[in-house]
Each structure stands twice: as C-alpha cells, then as structure tokens.
Protein backbone atom coordinates (compact mmCIF):
# COMPACT_ATOMS: atom_id res chain seq x y z
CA UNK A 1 -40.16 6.73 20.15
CA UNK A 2 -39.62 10.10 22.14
CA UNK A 3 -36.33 11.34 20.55
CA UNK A 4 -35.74 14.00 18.23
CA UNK A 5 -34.06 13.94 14.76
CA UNK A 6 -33.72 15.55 11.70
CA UNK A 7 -32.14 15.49 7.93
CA UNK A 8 -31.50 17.30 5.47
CA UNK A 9 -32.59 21.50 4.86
CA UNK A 10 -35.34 22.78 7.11
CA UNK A 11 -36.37 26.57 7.93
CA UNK A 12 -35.10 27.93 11.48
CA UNK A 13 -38.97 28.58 12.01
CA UNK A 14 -41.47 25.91 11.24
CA UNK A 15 -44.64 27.10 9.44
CA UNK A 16 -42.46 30.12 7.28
CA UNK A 17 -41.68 30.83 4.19
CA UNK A 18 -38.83 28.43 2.78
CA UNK A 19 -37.61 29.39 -0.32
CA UNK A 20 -35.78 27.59 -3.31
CA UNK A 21 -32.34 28.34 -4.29
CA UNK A 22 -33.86 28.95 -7.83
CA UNK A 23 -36.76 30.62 -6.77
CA UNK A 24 -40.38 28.93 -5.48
CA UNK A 25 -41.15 27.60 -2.25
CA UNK A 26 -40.80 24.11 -0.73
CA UNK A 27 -44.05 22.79 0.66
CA UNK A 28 -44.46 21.63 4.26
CA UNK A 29 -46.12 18.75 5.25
CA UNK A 30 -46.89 17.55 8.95
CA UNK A 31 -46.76 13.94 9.88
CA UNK A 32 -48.70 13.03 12.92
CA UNK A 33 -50.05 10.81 14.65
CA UNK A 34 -53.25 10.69 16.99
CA UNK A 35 -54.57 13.92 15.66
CA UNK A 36 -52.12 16.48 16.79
CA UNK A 37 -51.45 14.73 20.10
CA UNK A 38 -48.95 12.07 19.17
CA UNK A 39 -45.30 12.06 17.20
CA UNK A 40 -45.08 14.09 14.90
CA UNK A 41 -42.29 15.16 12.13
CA UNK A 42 -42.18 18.11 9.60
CA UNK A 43 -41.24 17.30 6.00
CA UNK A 44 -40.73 19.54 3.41
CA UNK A 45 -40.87 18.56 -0.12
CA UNK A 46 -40.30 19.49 -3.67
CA UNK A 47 -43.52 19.13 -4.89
CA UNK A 48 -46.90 18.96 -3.58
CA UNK A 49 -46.93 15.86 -1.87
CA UNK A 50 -50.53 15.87 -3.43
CA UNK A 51 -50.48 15.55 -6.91
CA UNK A 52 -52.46 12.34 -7.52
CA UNK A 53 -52.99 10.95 -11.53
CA UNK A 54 -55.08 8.05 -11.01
CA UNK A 55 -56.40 5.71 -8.50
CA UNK A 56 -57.52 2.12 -8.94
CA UNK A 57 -60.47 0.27 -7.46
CA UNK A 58 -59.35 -1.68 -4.45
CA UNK A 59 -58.17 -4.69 -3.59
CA UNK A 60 -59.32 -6.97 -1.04
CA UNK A 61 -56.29 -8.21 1.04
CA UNK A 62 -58.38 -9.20 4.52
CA UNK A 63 -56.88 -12.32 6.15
CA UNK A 64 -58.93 -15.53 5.75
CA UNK A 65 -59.47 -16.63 9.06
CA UNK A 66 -59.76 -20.87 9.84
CA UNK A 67 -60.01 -21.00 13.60
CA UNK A 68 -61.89 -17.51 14.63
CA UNK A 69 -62.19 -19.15 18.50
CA UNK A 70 -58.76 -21.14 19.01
CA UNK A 71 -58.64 -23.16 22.24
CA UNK A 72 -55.42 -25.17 20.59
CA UNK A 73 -51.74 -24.68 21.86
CA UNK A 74 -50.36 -25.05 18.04
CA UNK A 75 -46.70 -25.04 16.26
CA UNK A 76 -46.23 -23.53 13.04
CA UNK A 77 -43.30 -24.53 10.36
CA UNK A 78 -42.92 -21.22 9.98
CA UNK A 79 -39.88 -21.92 7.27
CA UNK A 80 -42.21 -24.13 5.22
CA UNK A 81 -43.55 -20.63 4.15
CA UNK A 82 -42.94 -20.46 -0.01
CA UNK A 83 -40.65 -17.76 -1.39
CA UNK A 84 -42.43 -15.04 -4.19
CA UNK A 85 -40.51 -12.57 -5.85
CA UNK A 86 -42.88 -9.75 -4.70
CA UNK A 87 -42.45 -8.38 -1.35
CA UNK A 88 -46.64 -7.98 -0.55
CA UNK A 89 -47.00 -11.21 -2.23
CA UNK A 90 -44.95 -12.79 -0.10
CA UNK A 91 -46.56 -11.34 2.98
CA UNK A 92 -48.86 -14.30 4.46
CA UNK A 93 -50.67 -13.39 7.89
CA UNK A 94 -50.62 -16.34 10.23
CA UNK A 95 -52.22 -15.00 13.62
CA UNK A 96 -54.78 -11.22 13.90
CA UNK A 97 -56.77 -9.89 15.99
CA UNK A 98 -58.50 -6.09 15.83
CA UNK A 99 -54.88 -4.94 17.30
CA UNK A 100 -52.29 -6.89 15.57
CA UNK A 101 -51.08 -8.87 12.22
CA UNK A 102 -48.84 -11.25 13.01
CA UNK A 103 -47.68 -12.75 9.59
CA UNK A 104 -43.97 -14.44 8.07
CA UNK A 105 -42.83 -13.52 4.84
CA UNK A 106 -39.99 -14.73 1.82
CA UNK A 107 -39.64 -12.01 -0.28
CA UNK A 108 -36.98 -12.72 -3.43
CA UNK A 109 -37.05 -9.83 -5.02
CA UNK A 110 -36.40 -5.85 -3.90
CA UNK A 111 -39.34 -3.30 -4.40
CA UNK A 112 -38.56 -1.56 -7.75
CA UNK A 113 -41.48 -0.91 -9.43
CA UNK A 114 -43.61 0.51 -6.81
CA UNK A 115 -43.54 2.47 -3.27
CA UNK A 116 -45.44 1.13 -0.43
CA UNK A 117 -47.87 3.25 2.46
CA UNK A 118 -49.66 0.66 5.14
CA UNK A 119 -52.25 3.84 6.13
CA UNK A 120 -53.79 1.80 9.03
CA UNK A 121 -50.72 0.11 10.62
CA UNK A 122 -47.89 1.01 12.10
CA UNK A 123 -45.38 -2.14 10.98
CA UNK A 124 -42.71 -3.87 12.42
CA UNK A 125 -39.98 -6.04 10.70
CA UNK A 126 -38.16 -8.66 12.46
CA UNK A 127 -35.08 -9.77 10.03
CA UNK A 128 -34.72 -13.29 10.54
CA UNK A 129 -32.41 -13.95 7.15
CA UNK A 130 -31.12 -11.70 4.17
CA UNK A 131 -29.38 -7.81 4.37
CA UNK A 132 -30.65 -4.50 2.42
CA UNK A 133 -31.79 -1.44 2.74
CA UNK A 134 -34.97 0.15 3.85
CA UNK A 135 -35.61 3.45 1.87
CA UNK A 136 -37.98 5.64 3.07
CA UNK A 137 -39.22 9.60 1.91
CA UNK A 138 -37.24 10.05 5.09
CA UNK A 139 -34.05 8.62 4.62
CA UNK A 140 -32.09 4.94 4.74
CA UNK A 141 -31.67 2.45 6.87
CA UNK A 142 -29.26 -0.59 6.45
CA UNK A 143 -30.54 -3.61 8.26
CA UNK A 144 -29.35 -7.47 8.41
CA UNK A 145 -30.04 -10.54 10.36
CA UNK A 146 -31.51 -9.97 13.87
CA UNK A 147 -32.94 -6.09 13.02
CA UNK A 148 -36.37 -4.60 13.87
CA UNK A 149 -37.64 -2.01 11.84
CA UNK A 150 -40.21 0.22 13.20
CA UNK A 151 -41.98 1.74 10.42
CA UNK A 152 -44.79 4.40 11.19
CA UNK A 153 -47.68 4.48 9.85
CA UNK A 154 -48.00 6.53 6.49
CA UNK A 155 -44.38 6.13 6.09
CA UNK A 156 -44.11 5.39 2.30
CA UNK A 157 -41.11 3.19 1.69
CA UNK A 158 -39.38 0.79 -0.70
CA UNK A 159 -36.94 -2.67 0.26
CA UNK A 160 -33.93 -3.62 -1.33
CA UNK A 161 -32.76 -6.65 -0.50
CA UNK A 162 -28.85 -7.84 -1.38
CA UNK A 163 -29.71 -11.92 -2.33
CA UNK A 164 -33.11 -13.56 -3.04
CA UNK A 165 -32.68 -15.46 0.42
CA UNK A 166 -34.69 -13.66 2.82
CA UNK A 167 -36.99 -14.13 5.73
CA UNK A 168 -38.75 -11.93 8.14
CA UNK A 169 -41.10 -11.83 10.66
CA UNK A 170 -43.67 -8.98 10.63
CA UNK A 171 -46.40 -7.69 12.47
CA UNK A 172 -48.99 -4.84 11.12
CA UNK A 173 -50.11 -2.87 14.77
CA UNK A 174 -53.32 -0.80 15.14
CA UNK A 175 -51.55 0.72 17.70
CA UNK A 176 -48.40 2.84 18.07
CA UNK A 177 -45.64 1.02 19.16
CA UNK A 178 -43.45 2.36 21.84
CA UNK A 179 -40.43 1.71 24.15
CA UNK A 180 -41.69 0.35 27.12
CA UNK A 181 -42.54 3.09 29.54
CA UNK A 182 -41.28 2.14 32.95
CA UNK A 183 -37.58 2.46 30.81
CA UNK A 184 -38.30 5.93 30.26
CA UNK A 185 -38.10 8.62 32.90
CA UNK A 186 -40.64 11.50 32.38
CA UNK A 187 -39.02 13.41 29.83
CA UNK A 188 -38.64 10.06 27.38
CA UNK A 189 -35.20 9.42 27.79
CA UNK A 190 -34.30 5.50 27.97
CA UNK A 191 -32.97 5.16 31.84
CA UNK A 192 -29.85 3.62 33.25
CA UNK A 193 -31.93 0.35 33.96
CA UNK A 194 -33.23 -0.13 29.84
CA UNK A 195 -32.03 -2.93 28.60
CA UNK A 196 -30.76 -0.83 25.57
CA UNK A 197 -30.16 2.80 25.28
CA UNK A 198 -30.80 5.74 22.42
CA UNK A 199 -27.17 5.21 20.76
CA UNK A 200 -28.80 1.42 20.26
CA UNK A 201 -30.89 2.69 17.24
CA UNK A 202 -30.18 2.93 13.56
CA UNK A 203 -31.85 6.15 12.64
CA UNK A 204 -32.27 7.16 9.36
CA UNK A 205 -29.62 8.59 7.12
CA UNK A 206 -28.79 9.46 3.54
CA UNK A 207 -32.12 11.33 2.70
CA UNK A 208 -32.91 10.70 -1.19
CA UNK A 209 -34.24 13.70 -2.50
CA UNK A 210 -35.45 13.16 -6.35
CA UNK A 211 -37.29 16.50 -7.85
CA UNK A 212 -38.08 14.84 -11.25
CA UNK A 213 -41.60 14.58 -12.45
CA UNK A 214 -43.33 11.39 -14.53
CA UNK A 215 -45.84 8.65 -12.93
CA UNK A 216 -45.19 7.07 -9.87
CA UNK A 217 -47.13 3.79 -8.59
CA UNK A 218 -47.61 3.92 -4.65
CA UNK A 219 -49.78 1.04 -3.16
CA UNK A 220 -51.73 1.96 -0.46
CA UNK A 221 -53.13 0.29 2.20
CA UNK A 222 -56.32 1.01 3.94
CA UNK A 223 -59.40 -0.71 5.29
CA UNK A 224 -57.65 -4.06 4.46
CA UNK A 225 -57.80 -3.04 1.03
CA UNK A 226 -55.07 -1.81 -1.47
CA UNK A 227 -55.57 0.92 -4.05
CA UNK A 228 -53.16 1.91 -6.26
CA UNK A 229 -52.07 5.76 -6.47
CA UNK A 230 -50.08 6.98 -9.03
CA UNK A 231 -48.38 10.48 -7.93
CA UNK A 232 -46.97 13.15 -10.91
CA UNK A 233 -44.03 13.66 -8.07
CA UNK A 234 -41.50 11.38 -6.95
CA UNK A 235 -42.41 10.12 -3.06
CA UNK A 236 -39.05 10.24 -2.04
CA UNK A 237 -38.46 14.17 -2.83
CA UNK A 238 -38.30 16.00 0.38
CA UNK A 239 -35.51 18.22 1.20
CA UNK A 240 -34.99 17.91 4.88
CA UNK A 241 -37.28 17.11 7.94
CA UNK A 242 -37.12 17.06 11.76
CA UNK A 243 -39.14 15.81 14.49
CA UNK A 244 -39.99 12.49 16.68
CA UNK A 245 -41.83 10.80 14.31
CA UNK A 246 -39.89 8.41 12.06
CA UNK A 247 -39.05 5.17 10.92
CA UNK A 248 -35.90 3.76 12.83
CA UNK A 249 -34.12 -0.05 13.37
CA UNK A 250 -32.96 -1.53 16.46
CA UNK A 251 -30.87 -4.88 16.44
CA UNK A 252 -31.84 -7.50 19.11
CA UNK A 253 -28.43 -8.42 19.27
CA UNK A 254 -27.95 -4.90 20.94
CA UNK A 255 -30.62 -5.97 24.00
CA UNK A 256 -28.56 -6.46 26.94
CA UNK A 257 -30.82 -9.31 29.14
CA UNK A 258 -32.10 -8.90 32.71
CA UNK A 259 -30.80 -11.63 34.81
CA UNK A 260 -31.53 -12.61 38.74
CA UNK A 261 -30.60 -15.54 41.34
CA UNK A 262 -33.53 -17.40 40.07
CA UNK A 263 -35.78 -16.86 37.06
CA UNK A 264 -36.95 -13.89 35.79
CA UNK A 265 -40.89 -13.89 34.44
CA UNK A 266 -41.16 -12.27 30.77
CA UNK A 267 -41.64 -8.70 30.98
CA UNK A 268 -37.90 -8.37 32.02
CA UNK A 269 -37.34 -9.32 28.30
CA UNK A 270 -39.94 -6.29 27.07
CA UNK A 271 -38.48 -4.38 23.95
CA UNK A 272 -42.09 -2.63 22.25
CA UNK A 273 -44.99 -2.33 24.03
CA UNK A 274 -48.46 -0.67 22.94
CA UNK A 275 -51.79 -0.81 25.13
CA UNK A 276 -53.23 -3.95 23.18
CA UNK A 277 -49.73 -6.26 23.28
CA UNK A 278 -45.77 -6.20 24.44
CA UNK A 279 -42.69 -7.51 21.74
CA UNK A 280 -39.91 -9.27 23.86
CA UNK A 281 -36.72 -10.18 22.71
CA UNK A 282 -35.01 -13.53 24.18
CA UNK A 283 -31.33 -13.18 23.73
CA UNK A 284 -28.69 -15.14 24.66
CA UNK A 285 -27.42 -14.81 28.44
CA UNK A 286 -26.19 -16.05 31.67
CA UNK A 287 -28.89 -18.52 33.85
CA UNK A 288 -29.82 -17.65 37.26
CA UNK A 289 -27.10 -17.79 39.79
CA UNK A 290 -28.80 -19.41 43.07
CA UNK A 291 -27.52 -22.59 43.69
CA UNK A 292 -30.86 -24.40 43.82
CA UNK A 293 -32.03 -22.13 40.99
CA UNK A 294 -34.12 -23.87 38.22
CA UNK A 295 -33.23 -22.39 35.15
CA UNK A 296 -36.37 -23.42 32.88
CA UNK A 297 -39.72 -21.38 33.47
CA UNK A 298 -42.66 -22.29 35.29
CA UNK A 299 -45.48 -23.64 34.33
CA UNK A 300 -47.98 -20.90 34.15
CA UNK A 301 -51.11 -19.20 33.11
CA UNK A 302 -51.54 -16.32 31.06
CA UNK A 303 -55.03 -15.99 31.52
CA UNK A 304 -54.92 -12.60 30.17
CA UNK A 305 -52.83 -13.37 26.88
CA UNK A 306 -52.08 -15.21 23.87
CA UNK A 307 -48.45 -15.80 24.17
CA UNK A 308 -46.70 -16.40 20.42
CA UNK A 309 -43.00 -17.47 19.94
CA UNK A 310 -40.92 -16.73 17.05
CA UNK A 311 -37.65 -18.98 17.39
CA UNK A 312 -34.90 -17.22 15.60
CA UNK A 313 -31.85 -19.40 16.42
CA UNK A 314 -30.29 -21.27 19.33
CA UNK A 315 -31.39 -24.14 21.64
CA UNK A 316 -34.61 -22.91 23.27
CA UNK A 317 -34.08 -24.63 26.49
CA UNK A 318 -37.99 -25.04 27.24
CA UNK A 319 -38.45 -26.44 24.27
CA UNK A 320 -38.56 -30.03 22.54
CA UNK A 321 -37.82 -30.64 18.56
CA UNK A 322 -38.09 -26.51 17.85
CA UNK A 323 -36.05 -25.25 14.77
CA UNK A 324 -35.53 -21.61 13.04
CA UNK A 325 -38.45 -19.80 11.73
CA UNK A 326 -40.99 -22.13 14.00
CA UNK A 327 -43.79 -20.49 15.40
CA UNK A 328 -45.53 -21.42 18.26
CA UNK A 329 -49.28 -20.31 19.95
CA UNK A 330 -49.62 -20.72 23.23
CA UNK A 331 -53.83 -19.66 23.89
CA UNK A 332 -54.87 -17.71 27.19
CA UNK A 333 -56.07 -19.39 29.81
CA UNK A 334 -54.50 -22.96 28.94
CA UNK A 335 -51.37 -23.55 31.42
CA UNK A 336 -48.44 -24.20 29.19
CA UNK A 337 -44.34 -24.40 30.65
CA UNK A 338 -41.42 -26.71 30.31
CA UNK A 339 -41.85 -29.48 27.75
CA UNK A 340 -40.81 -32.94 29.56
CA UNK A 341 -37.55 -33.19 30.30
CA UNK A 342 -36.62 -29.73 30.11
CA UNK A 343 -37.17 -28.67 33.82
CA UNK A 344 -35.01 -31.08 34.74
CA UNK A 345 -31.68 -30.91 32.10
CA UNK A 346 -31.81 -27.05 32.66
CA UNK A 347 -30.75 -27.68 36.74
CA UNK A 348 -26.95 -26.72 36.44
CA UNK A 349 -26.86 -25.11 33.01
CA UNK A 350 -24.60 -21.86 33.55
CA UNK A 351 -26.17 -19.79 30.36
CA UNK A 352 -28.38 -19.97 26.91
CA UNK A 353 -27.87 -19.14 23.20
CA UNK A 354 -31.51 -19.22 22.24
CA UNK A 355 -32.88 -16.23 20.46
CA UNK A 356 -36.72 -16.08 19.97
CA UNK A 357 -39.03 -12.83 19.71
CA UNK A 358 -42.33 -13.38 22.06
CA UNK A 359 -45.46 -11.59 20.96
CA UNK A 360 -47.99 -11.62 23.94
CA UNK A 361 -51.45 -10.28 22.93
CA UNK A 362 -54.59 -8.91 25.27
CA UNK A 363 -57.22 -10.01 23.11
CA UNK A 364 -57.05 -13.48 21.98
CA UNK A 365 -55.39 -14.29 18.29
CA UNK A 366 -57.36 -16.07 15.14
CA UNK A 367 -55.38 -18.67 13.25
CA UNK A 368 -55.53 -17.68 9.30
CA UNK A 369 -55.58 -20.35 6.29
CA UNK A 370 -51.99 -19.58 5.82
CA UNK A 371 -51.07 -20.27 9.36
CA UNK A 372 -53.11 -23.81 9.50
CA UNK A 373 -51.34 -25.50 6.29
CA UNK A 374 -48.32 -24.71 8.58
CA UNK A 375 -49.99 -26.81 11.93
CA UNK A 376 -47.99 -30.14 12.58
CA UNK A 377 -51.24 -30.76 14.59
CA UNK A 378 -50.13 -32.27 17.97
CA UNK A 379 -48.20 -30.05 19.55
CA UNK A 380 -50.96 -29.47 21.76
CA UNK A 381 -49.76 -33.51 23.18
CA UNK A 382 -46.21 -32.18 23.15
CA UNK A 383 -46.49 -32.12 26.99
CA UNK A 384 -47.18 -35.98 27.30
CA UNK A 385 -44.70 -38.25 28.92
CA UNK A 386 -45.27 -41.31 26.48
C-alpha cells in the first residue's frame, strides 16, 4: 500500500545515532519486503530485536489436501466450522494453492499468552462476526464486522477479541497484496475513479512500547511449519517508526460500488489484487439502469480462474438457498451463472443488499479435509430445472 506513515519517536536522519533520554542507543531495524525493492518501514526498538532464549523443534501445520485436481463446482457450510478457544487452532484452511490459503476460522478466545509472526505470508482478515483489537509491534487497530486487515508479512501481532462469538474469513498470500493498480496514478495515490480513497483506511495508532525484560513466547511461521521463539525482550517495544510498510484495515462497508446501464463484469468490484489472484468486495448498491437491463450476471467462463464466494450477508440475487458464512467454488473452465430462476426475478429489481467477498485465483485451488466435511455435495446439480 504506497502511502507513508509513521508513530511514535524517530531520528530526523535514518541510519544515525538515536540516543536514549537516559543514556544508550535505540536500535534500528528495517522492514522490507522483496529484498530492498519493495515497502519498507524503519522501526526502532528498545532492545535488540534479536535476543532469542530458546527455540523449539517445529511443527507441521501443512494443509491436508482431499481433492488435489477438483473438477467440482462445490458449496461449503462455511458456519458449520467448530469454535476453539485458540486463535491458530481455530484456523482451518479450506481451499490453497502455491499462491494462496484460503481458510475460515472461530476463534473464542483473545491471544494472551503468545505473539504471532506468519514469515511466509502476507495475511488478510475478513471480519465476518465479533469486534477487538489487532495489536501489532507497530501500533493498534480497532476492527468490527465487515473489516479487512492487511497484515504484512513478519508483522508480529496479537488479537483481542471483545466476546467469544467470532468469525472471520482469512487468506495467507505468497504474494504482496496491493490496491489495484489501474486506481493508482503513477505516484500511488488512489485516483478520483477508486472505489475508496486513502482517508478509507484505519491505520495504525496507539503504539505500545513495553521496555521490560523476562521470556516472551512468539510462534513463528515458516515453511508450513511453526517453531516456537522465546525472545528476552518484549516484541511490542519499539519507540517510533515510519515508512510504507505496515499493517492497516479497510472496512468494505467503506467501498463505494461501480454501477452502469447494464451489468458490470467483476473486476469493477476489485479491492486487493496481487499477480497470482484479485479480492473483490460485493456491496450493496443500485442495479443497472437500462430499461431492458438484466440485472443478474451472465453465464460465463472463467477459463483462467477459480472463482470462490464468501457470502457475508444479504440476498445474493444469483443465488438459490445461500446463507452467511457459505462458501462457494466455482472451478475454471466449467461455465457457471444465474441459478434457475434468478435471471428472470432480477428483471425490474431497482438495487441489492448482498454482501459477499469473491476470491478469483490464476492457478487452480485444492479442496482440504477441512473444507470437504463442509461439502453438501450437489451443488454442482444446483443448476437443474427439476
């Protein structure tokens, strides 16, 4: 996300001496991304952000795949997804690929006992249900129903949630995830055509800066594994930081929908793209205003794409017998469109309420364990007229 921000105490010169009130320095720390070519923020901390105890063997936390080659159009219950009181326990992958994670998650309890790093993924976090707080080494962010939270990768972070009744969506990216480019002129600022703007985002605020010493547990993950580090310093005990590279939340409820005389193919709902797959937002909104317009999309092809649905809330007009938290897998290269009946009862309809997040992938998506104890099995005959 090209926009700059900072917290806290930082030098007027990067790469100086910065001194202690009491005497000592603090110690600088770049966090980057794609070597030295991609976002980057400077932190500086306390302590060495170095000062490892102990480290565990690790853990094995690969996704167990069912269908590797899925030529199925499927719908997952995603709600039928059991609650645990730890928030990684909790976290069940439904649909990867080498790009992307795609999993749903019921986490009861807050992260107290432990600090989180995903070291190979940058991760987002769709808020479907439940309020809190994200805390990162680089600050807060409040978030309730309908957020995203883009966390970077190597961002070490804790969640505290308000109530034990919470759902999210999340996805774990090999990529970076970015605002779509064509909303960005060439010096990264959103344009007057983005369906949301800068002032949009919840950027991080009230930096926690702990200097105490003592044993600190941070779970890392790496390789599909995760290792447990325990630090001498607290992870959340830098001073002040600036730069580009962050974690931040944006609220679907603040994307402001694309709308034509007749319908509008998907990319006009685009919120997060990378080079491997594109996050779109469905949002409530008017219907197309031509007076033989046909609401309801085409039937078409995405020969190029899996194309997965997340329904948040709302009557998805294309849709028959879909509720919150369903998921549903559309496969590339299978036609898929209206369900029967909805092509026609959409002629006339003046707007929508439906709210859905659409993950469309390049490479085509395996179905986990998880995901297939979730499969009502037919959806696939959804499209039948008897």
């Amino acid at each position: 996300m090209p926009i700059y921000h900072r917290l806290g105490q930082i030098p007027q010169k990067r790469h100086t001496i910065f001194e202690k009130p009491d005497g000592g320095l603090y110690y600088e720390q770049l966090f980057g991304t794609i070597g030295f070519d991609g976002m980057s923020s400077l932190l500086y901390h306390h302590h060495r952000p170095t000062m490892v105890k102990t480290v565990s063997e690790p853990v094995d936390v690969a996704p167990k795949i069912a269908v590797a080659k899925n030529m199925l159009s499927r719908k997952f219950i995603g709600y039928d997804v059991a609650p645990k009181d730890d928030y990684l326990e909790s976290r069940e992958p439904m649909l990867v690929n080498s790009d992307i994670h795609i999993g749903l998650a019921a986490p009861r309890k807050s992260m107290t006992d432990y600090f989180y790093k995903n070291a190979d993924a940058d991760e987002m976090l769709f808020i479907h249900k439940g309020t809190g707080t994200l805390r990162t080494l680089m600050g807060n962010i409040r978030f309730e129903y309908g957020d995203y939270l883009i966390i970077p990768r190597g961002m070490i972070y804790q969640i505290e949630f308000d109530t034990e009744d919470n759902r999210l969506l999340y996805t774990e990216s090999f990529h970076p995830i970015y605002t779509p480019k064509r909303y960005r002129n060439w010096f990264g600022q959103l344009l007057e055509h983005s369906p949301f703007c800068e002032r949009d985002y919840k950027l991080p605020e009230q930096l926690e800066t702990h200097t105490e010493l003592g044993e600190y547990l941070l779970k890392i993950k790496k390789q599909q594994t995760i290792t447990d580090y325990v630090y001498e310093a607290h992870p959340f005990d830098v001073v002040g930081w600036d730069g580009y590279n962050f974690p931040y939340g944006f609220s679907i409820h603040n994307f402001e929908p694309i709308t034509g005389r007749v319908h509008q193919p998907p990319p006009v709902h685009q919120t997060f793209e990378t080079k491997a797959y594109v996050v779109c937002s469905f949002c409530p909104r008017l219907y197309d205003y031509h007076p033989k317009a046909i609401p309801a999309p085409y039937n078409h092809s995405n020969i190029d794409s899996d194309e997965m649905l997340y329904y948040v809330d709302g009557d998805f007009m294309s849709r028959n017998n879909i509720g919150p938290g369903y998921i549903t897998l559309h496969p590339g290269g299978i036609p898929h469109g209206p369900h029967p009946g909805a092509y026609e009862r959409s002629i006339g309809q003046t707007e929508t309420a439906e709210l859905a997040v659409m993950i469309d992938t390049f490479k085509p998506l395996q179905v986990t364990e998880n995901a297939l104890k979730l499969d009502d099995q037919k959806y696939y005959r959804s499209w039948l007229e008897h």
